[in-house]
Protein backbone atom coordinates (compact mmCIF):
# COMPACT_ATOMS: atom_id res chain seq x y z
CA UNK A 1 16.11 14.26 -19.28
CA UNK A 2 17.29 16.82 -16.67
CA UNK A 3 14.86 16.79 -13.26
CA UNK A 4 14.44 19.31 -10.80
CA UNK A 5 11.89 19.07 -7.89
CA UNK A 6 11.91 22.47 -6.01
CA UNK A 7 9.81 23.54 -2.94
CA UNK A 8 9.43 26.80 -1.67
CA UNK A 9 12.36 26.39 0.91
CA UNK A 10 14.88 25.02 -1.57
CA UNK A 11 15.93 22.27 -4.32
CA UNK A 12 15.26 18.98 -3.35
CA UNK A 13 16.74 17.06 -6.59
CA UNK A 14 18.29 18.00 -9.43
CA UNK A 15 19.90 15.82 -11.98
CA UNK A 16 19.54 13.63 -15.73
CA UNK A 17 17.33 11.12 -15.23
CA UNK A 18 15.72 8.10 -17.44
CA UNK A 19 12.05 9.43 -16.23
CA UNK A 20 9.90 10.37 -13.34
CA UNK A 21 6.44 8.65 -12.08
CA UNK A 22 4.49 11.39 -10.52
CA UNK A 23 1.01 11.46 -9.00
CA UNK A 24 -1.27 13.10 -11.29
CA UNK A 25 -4.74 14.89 -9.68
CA UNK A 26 -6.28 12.55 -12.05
CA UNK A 27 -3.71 9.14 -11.71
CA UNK A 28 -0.29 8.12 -11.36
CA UNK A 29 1.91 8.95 -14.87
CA UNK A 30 5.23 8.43 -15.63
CA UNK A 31 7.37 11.11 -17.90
CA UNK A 32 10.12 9.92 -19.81
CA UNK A 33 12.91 11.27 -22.26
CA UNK A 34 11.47 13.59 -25.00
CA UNK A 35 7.93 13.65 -23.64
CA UNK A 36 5.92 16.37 -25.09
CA UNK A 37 5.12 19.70 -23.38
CA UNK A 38 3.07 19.42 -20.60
CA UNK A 39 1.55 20.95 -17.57
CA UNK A 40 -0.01 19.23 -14.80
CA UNK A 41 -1.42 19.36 -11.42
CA UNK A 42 -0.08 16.85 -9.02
CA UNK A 43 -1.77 15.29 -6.12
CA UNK A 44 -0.59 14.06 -2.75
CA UNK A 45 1.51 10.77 -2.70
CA UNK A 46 4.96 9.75 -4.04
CA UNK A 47 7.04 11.03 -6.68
CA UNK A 48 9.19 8.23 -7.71
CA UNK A 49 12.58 9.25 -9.51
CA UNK A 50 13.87 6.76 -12.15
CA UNK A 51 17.61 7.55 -12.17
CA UNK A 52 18.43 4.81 -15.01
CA UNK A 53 16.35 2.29 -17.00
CA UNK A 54 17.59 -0.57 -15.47
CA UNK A 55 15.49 0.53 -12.51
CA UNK A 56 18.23 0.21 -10.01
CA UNK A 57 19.24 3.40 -7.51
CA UNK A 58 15.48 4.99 -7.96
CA UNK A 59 14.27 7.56 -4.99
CA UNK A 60 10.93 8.53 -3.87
CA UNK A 61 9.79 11.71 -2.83
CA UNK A 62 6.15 12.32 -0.80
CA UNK A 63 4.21 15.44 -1.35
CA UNK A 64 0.89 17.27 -0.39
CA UNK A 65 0.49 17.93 -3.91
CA UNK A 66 2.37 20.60 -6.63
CA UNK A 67 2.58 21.41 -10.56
CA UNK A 68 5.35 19.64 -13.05
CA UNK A 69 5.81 21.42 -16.44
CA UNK A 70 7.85 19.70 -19.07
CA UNK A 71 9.27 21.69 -21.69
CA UNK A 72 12.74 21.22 -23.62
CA UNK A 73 13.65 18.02 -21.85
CA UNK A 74 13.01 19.19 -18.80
CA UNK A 75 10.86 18.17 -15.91
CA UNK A 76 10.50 20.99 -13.70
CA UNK A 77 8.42 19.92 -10.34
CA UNK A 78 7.04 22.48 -7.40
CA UNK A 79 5.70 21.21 -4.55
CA UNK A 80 4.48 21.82 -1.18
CA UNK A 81 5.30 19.14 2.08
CA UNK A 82 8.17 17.07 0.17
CA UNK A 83 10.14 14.54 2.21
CA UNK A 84 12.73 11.79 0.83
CA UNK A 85 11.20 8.53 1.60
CA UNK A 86 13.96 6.25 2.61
């Protein structure tokens, strides 16, 4: 599944991933390949990128909150106040 997280300054990941776990205005929810399409709201806390499935090399991403729409295989992410959490 391809994964791009953009904010309004610029693109702050872009790549095929195994899924994403992203905070949800309503819960935490994880997208993986082939999900249906969807549009969400997100919240503020951590988007956590799962780069393979054996869980190893994963990042994490906190936000003030954003939209993901997932169409095609594609998570698309847009979001305000994101910094890589180290």
């Amino acid at each position: 599944m391809l994964l791009e997280i953009l904010t309004p300054e610029r693109r702050i990941y872009s790549g095929d991933v195994y899924g994403v776990q992203l905070p949800g205005i309503s819960g935490l929810f994880e997208v993986l390949n082939r999900h249906a399409p969807m549009v969400s709201a997100l919240a503020k806390g951590q988007i956590k990128v799962l780069v393979n499935a054996k869980g190893t090399n994963n990042q994490q991403f906190s936000i003030e909150g954003g939209f993901v729409e997932i169409l095609d295989n594609k998570a698309t992410v847009l979001v305000e106040g994101a910094t890589e959490v180290l």
